[in-house]
Protein backbone atom coordinates (compact mmCIF):
# COMPACT_ATOMS: atom_id res chain seq x y z
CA UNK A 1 84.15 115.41 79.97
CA UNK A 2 82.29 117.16 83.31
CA UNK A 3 81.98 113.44 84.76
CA UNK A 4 86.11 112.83 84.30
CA UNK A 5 86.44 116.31 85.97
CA UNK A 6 84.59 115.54 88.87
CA UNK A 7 85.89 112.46 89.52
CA UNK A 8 89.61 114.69 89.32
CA UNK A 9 88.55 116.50 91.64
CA UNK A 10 86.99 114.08 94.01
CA UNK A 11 90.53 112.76 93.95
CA UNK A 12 92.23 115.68 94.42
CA UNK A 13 89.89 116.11 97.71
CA UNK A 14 90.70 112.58 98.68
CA UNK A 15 94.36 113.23 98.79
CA UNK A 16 93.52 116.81 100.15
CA UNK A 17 91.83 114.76 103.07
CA UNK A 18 94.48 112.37 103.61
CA UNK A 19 96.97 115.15 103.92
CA UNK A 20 94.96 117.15 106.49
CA UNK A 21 95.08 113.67 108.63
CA UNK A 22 98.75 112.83 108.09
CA UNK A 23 100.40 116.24 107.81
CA UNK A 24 103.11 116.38 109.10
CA UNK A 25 102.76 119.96 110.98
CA UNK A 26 100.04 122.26 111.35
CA UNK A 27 100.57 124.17 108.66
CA UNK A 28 100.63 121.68 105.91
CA UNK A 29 97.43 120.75 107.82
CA UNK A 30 96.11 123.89 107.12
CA UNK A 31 96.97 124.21 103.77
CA UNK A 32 95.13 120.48 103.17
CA UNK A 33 91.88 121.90 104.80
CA UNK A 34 92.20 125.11 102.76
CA UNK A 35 92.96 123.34 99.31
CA UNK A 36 90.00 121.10 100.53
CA UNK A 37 87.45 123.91 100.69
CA UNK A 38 88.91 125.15 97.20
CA UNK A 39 88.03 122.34 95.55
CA UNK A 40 84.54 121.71 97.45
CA UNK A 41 84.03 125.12 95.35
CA UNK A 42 85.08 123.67 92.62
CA UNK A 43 82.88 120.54 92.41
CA UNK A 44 79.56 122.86 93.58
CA UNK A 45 80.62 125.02 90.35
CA UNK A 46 80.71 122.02 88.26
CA UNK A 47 77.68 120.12 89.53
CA UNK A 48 75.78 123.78 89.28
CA UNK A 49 77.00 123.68 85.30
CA UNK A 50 75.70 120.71 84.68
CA UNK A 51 72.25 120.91 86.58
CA UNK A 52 71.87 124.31 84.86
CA UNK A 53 71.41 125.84 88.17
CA UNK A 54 73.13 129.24 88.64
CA UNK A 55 71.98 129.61 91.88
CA UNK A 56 74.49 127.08 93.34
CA UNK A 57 77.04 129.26 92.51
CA UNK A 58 76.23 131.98 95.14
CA UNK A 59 76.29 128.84 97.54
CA UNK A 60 80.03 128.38 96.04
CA UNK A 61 81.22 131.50 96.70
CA UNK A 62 79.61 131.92 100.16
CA UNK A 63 81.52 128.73 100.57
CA UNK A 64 84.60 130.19 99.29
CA UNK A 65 84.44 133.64 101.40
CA UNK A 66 83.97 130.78 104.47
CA UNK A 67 86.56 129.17 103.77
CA UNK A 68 89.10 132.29 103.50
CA UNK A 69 88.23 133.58 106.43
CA UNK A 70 88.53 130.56 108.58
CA UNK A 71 91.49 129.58 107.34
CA UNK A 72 92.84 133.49 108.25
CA UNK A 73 91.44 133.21 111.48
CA UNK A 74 92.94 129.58 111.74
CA UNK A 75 96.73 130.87 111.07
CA UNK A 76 96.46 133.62 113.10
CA UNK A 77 94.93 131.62 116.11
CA UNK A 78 98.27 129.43 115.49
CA UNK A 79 100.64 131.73 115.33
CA UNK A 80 99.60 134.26 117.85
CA UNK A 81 97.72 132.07 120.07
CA UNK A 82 94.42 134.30 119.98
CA UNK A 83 92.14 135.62 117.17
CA UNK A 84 91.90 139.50 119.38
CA UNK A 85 91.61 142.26 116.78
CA UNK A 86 93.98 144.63 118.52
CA UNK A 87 96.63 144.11 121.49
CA UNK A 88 94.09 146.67 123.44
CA UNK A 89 92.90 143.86 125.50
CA UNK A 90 96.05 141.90 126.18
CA UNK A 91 97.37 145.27 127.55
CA UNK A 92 94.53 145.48 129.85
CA UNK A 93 94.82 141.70 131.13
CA UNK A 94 98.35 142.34 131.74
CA UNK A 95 97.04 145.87 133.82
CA UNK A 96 95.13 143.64 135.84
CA UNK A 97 97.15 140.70 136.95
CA UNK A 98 100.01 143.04 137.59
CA UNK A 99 97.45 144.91 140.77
């Protein structure tokens, strides 16, 4: 039963991957890399049940934190075109090439 649920979701990563590559915009792109991590969690959850190693999953959640904020990070690098945590310093670039 675990070994047909790996192998799901070894496929599911496989067509995960292929998206990422062939997406057609960044977004979907995105997405592909971000369902990607999601199911790297998955199978490190999985493979920790059946080595009867709970200590893998704190590696899968680290993994999963990782992977949330990157993929944050990654959208708003997109769609604002920098990853500043306020406008404070865009305001002060702007001071400065206006002198």
């Amino acid at each position: 039963m675990f070994i047909a649920v790996s192998l799901a979701i070894l496929i599911t990563m496989g067509l995960a991957l292929a998206r990422a590559l062939v997406g057609p915009t960044t977004y979907d792109r995105i997405a592909a890399v971000n369902m990607f991590g999601t199911k790297t969690v998955l199978l490190i959850a999985v493979l920790a049940f059946l080595a009867g190693r709970t200590d893998l999953l704190d590696i899968a959640l680290v993994y999963a934190l990782i992977n949330f904020i990157s993929v944050i990070a990654a959208l708003k690098l997109i769609t604002q075109g920098n990853c500043h945590s306020s406008g404070e310093d865009e305001r002060e670039v702007e001071k400065r090439e206006g002198e």
